[in-house]
PDB file of N, CA and C in Angstrom:
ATOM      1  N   UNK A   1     116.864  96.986  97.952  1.00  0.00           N
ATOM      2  CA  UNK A   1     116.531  96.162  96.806  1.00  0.00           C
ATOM      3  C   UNK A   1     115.113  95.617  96.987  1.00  0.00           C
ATOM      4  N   UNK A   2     114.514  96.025  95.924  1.00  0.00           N
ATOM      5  CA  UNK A   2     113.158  95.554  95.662  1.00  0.00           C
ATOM      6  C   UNK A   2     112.738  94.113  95.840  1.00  0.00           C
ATOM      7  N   UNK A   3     112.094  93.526  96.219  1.00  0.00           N
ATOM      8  CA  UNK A   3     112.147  91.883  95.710  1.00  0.00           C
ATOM      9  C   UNK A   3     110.714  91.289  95.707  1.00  0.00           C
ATOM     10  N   UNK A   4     109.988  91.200  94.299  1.00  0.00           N
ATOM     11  CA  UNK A   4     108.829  90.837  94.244  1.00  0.00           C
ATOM     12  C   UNK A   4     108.540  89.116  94.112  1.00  0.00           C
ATOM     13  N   UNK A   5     107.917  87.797  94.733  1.00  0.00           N
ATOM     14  CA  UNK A   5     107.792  86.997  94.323  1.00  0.00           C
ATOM     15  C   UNK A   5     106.672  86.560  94.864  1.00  0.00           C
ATOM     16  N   UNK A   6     105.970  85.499  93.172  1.00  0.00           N
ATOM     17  CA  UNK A   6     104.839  85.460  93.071  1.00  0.00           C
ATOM     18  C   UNK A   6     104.674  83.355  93.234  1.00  0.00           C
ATOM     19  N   UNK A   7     103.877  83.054  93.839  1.00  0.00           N
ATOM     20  CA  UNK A   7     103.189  81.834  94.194  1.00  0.00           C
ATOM     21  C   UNK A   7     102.083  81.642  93.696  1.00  0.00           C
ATOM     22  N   UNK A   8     101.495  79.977  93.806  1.00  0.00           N
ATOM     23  CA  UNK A   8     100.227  79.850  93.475  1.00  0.00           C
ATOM     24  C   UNK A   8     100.067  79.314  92.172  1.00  0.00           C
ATOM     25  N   UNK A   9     101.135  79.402  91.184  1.00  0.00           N
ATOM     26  CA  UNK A   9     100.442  78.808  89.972  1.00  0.00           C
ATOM     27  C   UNK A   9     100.901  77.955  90.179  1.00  0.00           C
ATOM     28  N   UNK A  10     100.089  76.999  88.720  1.00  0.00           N
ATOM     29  CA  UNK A  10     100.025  75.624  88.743  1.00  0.00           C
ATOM     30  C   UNK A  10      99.191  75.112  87.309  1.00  0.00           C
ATOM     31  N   UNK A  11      98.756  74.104  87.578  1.00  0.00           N
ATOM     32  CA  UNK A  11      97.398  73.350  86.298  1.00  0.00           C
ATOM     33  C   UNK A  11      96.163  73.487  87.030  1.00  0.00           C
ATOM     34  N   UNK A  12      95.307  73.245  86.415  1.00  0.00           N
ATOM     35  CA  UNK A  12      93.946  73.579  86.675  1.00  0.00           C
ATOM     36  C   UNK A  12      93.208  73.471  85.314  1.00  0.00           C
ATOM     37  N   UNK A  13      92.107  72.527  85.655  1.00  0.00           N
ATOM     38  CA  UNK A  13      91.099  72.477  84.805  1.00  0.00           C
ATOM     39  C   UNK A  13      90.448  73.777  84.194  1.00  0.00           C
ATOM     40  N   UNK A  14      89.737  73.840  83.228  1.00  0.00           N
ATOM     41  CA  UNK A  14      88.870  74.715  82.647  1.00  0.00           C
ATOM     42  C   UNK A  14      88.054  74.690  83.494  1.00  0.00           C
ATOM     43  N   UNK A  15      87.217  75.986  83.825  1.00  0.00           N
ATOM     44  CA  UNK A  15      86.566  76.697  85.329  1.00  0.00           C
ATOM     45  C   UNK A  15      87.033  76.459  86.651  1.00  0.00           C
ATOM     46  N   UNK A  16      88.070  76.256  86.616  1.00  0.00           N
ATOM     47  CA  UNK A  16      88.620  75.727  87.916  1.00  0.00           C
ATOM     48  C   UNK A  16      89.198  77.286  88.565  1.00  0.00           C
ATOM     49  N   UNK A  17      89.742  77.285  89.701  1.00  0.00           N
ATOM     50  CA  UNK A  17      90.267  78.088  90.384  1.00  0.00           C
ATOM     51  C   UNK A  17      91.638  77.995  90.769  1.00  0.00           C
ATOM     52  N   UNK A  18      92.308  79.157  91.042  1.00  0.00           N
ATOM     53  CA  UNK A  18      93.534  79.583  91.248  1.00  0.00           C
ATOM     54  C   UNK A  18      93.753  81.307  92.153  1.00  0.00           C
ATOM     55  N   UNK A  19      94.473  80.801  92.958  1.00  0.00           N
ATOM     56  CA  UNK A  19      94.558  82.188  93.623  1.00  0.00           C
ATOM     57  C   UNK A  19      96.761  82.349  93.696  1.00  0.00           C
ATOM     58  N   UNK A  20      96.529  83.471  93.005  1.00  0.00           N
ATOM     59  CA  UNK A  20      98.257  83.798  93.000  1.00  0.00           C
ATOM     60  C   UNK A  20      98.119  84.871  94.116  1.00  0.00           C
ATOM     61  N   UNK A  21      99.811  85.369  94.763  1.00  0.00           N
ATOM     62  CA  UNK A  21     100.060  85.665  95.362  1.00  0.00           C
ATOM     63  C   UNK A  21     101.316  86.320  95.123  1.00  0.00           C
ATOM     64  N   UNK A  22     101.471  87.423  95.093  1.00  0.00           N
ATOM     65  CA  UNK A  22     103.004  88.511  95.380  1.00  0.00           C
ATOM     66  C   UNK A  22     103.047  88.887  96.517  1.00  0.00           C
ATOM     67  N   UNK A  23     104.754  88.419  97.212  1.00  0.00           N
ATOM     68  CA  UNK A  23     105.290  88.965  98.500  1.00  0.00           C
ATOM     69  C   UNK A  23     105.969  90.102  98.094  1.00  0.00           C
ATOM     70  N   UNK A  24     105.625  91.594  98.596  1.00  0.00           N
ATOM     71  CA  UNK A  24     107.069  91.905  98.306  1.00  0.00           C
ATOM     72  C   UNK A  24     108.031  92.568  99.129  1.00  0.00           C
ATOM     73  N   UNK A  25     109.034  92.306  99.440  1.00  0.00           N
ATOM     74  CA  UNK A  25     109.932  92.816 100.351  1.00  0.00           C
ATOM     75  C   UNK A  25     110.119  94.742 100.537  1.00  0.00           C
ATOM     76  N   UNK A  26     109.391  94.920 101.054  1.00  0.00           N
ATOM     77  CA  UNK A  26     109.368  96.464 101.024  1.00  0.00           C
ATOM     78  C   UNK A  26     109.120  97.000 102.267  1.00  0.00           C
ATOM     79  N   UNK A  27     109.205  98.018 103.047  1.00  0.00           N
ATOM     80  CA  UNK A  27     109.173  98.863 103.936  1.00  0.00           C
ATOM     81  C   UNK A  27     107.760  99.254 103.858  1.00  0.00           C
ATOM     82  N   UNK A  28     106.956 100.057 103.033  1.00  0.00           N
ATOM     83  CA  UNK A  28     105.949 100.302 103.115  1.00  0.00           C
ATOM     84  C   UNK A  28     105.331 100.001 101.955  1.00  0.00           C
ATOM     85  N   UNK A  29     104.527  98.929 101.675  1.00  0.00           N
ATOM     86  CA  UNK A  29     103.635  98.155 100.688  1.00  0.00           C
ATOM     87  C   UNK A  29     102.813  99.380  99.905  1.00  0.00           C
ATOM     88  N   UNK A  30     102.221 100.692 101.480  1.00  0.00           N
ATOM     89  CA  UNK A  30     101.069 101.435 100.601  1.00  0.00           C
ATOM     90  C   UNK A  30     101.580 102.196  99.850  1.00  0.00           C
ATOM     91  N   UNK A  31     102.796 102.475  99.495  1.00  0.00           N
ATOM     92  CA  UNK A  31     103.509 103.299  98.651  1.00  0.00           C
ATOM     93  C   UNK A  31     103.690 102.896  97.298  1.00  0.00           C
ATOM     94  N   UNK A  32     103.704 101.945  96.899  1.00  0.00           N
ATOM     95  CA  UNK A  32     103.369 101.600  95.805  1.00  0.00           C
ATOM     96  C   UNK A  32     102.195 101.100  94.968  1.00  0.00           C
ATOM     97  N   UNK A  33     101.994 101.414  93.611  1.00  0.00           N
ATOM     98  CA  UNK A  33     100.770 100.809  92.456  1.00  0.00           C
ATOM     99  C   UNK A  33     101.460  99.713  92.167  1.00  0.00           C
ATOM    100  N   UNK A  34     100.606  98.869  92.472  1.00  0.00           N
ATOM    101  CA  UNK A  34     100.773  97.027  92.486  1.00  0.00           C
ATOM    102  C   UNK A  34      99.932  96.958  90.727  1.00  0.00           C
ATOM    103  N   UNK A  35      99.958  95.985  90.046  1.00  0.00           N
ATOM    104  CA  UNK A  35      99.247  95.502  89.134  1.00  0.00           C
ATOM    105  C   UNK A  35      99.838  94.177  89.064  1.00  0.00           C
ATOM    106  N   UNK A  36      98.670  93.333  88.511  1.00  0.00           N
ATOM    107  CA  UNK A  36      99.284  92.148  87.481  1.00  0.00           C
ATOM    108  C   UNK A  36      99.158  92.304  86.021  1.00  0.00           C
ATOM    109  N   UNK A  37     100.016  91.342  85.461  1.00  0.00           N
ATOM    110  CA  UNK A  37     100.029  91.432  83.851  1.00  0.00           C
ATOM    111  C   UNK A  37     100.388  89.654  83.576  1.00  0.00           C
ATOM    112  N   UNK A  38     100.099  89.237  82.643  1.00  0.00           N
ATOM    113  CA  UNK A  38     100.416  88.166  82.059  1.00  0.00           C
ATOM    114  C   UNK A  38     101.085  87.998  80.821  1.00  0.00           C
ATOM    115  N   UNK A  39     101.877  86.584  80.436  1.00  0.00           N
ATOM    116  CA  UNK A  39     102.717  86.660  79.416  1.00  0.00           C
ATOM    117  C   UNK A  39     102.422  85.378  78.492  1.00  0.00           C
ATOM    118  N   UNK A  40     101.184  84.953  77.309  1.00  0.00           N
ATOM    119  CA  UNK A  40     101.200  83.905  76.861  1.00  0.00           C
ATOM    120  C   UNK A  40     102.289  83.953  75.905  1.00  0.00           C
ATOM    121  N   UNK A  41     102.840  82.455  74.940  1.00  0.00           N
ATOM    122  CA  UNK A  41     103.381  82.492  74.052  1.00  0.00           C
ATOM    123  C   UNK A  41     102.770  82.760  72.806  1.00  0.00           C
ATOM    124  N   UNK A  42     103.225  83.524  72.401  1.00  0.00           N
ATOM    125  CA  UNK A  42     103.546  83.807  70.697  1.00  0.00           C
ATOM    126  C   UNK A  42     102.541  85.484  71.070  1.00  0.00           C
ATOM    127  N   UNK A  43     102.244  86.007  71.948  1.00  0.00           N
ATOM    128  CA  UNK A  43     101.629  86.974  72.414  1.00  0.00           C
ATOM    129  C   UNK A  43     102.321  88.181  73.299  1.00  0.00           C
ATOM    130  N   UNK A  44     102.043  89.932  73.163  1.00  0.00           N
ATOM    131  CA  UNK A  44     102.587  90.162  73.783  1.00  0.00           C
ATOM    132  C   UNK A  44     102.179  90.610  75.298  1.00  0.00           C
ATOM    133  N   UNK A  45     102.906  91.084  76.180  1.00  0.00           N
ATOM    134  CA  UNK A  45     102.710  91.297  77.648  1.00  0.00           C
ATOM    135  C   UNK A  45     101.243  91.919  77.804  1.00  0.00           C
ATOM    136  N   UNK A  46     100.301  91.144  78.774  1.00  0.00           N
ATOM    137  CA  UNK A  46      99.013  91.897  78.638  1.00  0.00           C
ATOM    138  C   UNK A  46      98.854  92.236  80.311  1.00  0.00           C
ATOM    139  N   UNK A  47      98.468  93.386  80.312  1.00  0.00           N
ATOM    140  CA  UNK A  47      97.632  94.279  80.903  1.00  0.00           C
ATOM    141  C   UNK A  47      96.586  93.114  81.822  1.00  0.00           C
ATOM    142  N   UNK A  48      96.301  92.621  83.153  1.00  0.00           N
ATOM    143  CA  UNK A  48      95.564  91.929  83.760  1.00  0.00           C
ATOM    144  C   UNK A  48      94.597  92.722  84.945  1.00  0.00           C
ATOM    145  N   UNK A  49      95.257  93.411  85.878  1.00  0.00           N
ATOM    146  CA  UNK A  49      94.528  93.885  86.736  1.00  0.00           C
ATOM    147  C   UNK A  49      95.009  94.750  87.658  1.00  0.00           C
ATOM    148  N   UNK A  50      94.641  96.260  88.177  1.00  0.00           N
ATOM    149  CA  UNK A  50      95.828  96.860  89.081  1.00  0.00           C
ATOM    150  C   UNK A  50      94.621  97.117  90.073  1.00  0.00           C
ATOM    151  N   UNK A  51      95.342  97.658  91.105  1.00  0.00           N
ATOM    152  CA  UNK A  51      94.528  98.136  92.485  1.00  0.00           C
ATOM    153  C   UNK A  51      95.355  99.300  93.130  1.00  0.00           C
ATOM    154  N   UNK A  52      94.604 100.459  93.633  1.00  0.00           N
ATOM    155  CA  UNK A  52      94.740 101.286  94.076  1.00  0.00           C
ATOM    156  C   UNK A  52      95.996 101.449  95.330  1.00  0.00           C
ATOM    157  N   UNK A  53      96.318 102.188  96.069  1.00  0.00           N
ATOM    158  CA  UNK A  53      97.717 101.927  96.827  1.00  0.00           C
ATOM    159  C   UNK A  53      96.409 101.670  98.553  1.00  0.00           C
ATOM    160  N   UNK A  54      95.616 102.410  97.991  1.00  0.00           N
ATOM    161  CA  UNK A  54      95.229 101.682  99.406  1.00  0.00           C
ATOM    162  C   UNK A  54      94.405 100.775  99.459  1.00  0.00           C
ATOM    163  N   UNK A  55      93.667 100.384  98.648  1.00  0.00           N
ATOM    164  CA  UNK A  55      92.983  99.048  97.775  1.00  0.00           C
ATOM    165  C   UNK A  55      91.816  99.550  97.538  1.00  0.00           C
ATOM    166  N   UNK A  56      91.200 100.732  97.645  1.00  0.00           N
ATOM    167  CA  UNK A  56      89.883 101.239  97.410  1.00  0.00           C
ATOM    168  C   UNK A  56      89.440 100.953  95.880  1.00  0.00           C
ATOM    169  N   UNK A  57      90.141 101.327  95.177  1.00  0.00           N
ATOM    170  CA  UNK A  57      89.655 100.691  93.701  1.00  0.00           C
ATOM    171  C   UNK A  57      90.701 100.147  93.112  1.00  0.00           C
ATOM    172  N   UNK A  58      89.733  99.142  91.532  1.00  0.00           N
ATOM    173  CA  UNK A  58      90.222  98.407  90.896  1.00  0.00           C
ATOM    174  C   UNK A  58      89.761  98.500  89.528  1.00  0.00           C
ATOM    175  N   UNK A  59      91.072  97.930  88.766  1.00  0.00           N
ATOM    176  CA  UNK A  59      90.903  97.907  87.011  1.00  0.00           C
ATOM    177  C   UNK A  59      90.924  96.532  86.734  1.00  0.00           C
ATOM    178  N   UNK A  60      90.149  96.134  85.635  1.00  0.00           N
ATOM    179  CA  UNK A  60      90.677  94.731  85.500  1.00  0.00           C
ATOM    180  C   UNK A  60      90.379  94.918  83.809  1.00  0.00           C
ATOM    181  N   UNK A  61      91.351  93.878  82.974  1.00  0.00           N
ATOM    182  CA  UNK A  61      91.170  93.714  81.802  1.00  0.00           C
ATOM    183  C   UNK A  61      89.796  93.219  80.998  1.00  0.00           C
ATOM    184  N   UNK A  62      88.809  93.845  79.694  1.00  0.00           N
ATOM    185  CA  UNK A  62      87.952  92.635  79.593  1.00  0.00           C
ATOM    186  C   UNK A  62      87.843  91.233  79.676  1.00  0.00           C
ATOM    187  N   UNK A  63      89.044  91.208  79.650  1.00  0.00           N
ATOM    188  CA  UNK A  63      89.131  89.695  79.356  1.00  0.00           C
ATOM    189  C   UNK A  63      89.093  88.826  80.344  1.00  0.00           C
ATOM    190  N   UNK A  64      89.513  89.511  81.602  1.00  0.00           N
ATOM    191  CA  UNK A  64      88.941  89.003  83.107  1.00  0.00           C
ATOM    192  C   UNK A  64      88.120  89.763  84.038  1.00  0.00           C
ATOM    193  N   UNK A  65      87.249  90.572  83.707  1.00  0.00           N
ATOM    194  CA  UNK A  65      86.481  90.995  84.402  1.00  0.00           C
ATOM    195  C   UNK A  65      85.179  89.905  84.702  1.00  0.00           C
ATOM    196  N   UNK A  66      84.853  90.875  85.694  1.00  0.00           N
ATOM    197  CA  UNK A  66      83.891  89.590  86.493  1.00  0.00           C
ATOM    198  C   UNK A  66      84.251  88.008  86.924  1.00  0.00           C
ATOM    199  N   UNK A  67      85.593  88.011  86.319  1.00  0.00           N
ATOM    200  CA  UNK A  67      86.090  86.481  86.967  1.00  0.00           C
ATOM    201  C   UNK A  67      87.256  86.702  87.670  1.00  0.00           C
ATOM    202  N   UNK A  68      88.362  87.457  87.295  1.00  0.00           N
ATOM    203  CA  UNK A  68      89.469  87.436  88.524  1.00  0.00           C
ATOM    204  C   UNK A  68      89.115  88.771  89.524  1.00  0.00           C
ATOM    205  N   UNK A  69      89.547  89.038  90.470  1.00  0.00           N
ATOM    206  CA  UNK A  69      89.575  89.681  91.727  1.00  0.00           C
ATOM    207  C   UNK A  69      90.778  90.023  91.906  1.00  0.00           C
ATOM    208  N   UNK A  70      91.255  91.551  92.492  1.00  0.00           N
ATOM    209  CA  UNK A  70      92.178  91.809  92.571  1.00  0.00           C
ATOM    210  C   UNK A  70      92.279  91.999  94.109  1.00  0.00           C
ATOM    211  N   UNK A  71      93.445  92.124  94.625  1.00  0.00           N
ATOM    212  CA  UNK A  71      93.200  92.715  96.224  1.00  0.00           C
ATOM    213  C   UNK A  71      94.635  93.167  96.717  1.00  0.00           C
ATOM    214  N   UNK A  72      95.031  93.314  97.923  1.00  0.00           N
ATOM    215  CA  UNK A  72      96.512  93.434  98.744  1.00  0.00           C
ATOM    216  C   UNK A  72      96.115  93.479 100.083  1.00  0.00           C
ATOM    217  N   UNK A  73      97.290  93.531 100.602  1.00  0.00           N
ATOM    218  CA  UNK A  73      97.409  93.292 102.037  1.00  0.00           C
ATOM    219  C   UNK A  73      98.681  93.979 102.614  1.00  0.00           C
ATOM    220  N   UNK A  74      98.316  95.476 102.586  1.00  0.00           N
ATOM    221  CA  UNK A  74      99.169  96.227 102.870  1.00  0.00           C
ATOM    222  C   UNK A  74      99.885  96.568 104.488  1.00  0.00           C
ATOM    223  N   UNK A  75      99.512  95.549 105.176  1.00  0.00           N
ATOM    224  CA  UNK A  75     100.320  95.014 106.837  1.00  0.00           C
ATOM    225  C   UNK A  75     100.758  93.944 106.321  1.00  0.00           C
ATOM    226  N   UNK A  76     100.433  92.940 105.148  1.00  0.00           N
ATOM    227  CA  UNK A  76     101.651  91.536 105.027  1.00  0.00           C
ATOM    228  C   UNK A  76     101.977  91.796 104.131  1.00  0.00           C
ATOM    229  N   UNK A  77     102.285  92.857 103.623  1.00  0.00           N
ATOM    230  CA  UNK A  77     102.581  93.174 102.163  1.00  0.00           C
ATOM    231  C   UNK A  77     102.749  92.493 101.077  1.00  0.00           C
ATOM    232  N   UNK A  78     101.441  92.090 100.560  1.00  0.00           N
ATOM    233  CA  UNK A  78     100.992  91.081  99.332  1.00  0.00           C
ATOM    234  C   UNK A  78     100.189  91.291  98.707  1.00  0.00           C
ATOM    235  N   UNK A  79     100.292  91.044  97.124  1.00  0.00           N
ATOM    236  CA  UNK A  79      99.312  91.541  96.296  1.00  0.00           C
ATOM    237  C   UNK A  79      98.354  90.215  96.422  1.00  0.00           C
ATOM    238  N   UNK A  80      97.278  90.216  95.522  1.00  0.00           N
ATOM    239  CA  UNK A  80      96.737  88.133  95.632  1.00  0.00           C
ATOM    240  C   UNK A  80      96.024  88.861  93.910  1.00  0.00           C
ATOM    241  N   UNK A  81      95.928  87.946  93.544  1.00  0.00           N
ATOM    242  CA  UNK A  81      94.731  87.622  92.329  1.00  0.00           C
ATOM    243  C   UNK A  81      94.058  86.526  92.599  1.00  0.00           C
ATOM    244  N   UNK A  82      92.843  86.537  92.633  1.00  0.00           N
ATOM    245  CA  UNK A  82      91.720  85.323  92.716  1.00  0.00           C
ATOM    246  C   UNK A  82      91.294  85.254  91.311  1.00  0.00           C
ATOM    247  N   UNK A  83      91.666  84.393  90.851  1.00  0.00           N
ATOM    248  CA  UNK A  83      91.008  83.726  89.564  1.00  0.00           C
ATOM    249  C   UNK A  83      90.080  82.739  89.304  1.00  0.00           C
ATOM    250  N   UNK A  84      89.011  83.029  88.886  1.00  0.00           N
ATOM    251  CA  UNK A  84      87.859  82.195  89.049  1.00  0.00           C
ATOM    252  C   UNK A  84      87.279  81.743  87.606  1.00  0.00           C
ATOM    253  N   UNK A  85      86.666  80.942  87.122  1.00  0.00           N
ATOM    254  CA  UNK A  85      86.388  80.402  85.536  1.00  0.00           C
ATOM    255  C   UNK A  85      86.862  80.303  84.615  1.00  0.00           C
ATOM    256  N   UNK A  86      88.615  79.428  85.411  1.00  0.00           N
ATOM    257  CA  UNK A  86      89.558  79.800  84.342  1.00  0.00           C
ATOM    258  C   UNK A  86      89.559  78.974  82.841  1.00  0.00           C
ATOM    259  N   UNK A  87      89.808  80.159  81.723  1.00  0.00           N
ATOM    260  CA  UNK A  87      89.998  79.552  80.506  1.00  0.00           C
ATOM    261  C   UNK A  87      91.595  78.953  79.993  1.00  0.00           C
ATOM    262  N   UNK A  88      90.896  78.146  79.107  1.00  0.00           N
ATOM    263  CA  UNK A  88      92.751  77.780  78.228  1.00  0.00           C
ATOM    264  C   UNK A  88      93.904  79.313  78.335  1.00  0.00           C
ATOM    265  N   UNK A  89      92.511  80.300  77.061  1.00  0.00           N
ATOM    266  CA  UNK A  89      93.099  81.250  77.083  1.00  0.00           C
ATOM    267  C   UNK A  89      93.712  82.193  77.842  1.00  0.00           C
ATOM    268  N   UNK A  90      93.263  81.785  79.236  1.00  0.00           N
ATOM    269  CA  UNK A  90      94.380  82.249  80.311  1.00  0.00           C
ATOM    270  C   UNK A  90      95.455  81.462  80.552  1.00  0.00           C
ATOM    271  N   UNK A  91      95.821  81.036  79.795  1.00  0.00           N
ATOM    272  CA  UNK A  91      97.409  79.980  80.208  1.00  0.00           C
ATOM    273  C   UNK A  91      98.049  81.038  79.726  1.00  0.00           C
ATOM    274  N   UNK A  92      99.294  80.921  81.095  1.00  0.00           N
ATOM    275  CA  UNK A  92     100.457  82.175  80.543  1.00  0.00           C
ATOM    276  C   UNK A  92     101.001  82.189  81.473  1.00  0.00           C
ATOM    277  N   UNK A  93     102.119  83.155  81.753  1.00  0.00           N
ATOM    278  CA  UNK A  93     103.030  83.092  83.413  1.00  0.00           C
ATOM    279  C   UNK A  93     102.355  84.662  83.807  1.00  0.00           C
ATOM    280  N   UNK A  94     102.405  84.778  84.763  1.00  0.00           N
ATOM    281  CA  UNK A  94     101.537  86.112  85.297  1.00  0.00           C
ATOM    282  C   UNK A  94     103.157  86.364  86.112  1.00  0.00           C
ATOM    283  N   UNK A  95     102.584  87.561  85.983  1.00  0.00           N
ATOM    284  CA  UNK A  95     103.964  88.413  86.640  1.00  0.00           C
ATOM    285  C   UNK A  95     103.380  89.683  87.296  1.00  0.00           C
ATOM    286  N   UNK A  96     103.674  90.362  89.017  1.00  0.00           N
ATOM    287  CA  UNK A  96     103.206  91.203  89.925  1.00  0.00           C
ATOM    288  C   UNK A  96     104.221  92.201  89.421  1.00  0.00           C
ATOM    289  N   UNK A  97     103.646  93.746  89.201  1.00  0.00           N
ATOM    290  CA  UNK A  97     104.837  94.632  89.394  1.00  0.00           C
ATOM    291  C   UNK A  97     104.188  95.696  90.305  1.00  0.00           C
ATOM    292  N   UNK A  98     105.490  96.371  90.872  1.00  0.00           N
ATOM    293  CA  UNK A  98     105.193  97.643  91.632  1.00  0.00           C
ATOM    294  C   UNK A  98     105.906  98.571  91.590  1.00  0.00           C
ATOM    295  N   UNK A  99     105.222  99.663  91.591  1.00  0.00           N
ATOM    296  CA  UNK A  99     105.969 101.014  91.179  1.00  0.00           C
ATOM    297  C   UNK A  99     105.604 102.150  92.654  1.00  0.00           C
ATOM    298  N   UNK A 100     106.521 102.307  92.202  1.00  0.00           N
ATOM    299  CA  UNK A 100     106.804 103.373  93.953  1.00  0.00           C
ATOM    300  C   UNK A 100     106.539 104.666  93.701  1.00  0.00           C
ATOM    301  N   UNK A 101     105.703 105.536  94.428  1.00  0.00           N
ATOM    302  CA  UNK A 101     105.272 106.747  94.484  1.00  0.00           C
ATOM    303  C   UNK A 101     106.047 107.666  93.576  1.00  0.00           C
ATOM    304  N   UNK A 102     107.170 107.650  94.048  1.00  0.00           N
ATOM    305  CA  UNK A 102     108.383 108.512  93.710  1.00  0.00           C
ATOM    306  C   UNK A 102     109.400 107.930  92.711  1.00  0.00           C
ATOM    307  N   UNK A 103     108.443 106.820  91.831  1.00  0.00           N
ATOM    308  CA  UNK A 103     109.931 105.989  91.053  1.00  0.00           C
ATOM    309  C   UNK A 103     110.147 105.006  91.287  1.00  0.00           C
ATOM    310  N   UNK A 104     110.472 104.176  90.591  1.00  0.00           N
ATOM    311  CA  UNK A 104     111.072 102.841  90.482  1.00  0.00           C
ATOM    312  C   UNK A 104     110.050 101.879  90.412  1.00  0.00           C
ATOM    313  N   UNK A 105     109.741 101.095  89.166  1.00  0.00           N
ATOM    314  CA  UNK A 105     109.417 100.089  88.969  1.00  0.00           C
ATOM    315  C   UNK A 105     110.073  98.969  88.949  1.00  0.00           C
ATOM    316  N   UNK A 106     109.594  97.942  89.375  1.00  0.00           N
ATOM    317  CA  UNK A 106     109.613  96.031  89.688  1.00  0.00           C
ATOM    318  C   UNK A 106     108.970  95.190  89.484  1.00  0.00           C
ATOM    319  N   UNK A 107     109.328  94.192  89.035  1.00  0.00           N
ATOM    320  CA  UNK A 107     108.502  93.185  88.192  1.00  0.00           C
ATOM    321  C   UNK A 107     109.220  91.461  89.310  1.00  0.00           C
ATOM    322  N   UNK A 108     108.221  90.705  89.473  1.00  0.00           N
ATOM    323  CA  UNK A 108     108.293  89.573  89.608  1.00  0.00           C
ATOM    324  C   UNK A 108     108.891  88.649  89.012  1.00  0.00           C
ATOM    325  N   UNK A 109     109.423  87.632  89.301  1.00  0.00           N
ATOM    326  CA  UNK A 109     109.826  86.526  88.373  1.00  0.00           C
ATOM    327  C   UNK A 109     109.250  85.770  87.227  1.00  0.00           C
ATOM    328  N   UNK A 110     107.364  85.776  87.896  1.00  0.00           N
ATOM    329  CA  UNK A 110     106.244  84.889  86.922  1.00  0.00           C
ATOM    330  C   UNK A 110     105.912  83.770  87.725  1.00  0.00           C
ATOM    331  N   UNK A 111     104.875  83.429  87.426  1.00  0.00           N
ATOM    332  CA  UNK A 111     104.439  81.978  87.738  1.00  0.00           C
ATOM    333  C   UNK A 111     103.845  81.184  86.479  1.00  0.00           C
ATOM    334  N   UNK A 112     103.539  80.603  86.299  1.00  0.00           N
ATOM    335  CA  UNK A 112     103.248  79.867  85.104  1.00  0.00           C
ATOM    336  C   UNK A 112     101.688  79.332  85.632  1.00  0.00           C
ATOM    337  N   UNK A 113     100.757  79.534  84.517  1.00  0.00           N
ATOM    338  CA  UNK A 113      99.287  78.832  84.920  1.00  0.00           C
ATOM    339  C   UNK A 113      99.337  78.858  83.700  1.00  0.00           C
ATOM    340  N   UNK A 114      98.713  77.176  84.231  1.00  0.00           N
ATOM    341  CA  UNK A 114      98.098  76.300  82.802  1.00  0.00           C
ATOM    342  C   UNK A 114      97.086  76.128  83.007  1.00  0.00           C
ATOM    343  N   UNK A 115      95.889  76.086  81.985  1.00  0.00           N
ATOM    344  CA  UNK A 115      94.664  75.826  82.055  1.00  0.00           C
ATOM    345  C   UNK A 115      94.337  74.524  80.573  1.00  0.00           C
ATOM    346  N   UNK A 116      94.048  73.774  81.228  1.00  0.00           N
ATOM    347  CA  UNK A 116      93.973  72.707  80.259  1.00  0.00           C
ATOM    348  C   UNK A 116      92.280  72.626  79.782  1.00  0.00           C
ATOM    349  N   UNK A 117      92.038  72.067  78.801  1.00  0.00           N
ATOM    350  CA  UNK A 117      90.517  72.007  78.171  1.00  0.00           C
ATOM    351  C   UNK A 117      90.024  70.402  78.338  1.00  0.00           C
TER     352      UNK A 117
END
């Protein structure tokens, strides 16, 4: 059994910082495509940022490029997002998923980040 969970959110001012974090219980971390995605209300599931299985490259949405950072840590097996100049419009619960070479996707519980103005 898969088990993804994500830390780190919270409130935070406008440009303020936040760094989330996915553990996930797995045997071998490099076997899977990690991404994040986020979930505001009245909006649907967006597309945030993925990274490669061995972390060599990265995608990130326009909407956070040049401000969040993607990464992992495939000996503590953890994804992280560094979020940096955060807007309102990033308030939402962010959620880690991972999909395994051979199958099977997993999704996190969420964390909730608020960004207040």
């Amino acid at each position: 059994q898969v088990q993804l969970v994500e830390s780190g959110g919270g409130l935070v001012q406008t440009g303020g910082s936040l760094r989330l974090s996915c553990a996930a219980s797995v045997r071998t971390f490099i076997n899977y495509a990690v991404a994040w995605f986020r979930l505001a209300p009245g909006k649907d599931r967006e597309f945030v940022a993925t990274i490669s299985r061995s972390g060599a490259s990265t995608s990130y949405a326009d909407s956070v490029k040049c401000r969040f950072t993607i990464s992992r840590d495939n000996v503590e097996n953890t994804l992280y997002l560094q979020m940096n100049s955060l807007k309102p419009e990033d308030t939402a619960v962010y959620y880690c998923n991972a999909e395994h070479i051979l199958g099977g996707l997993y999704w996190g519980q969420g964390t909730q980040i608020t960004v207040s103005s």
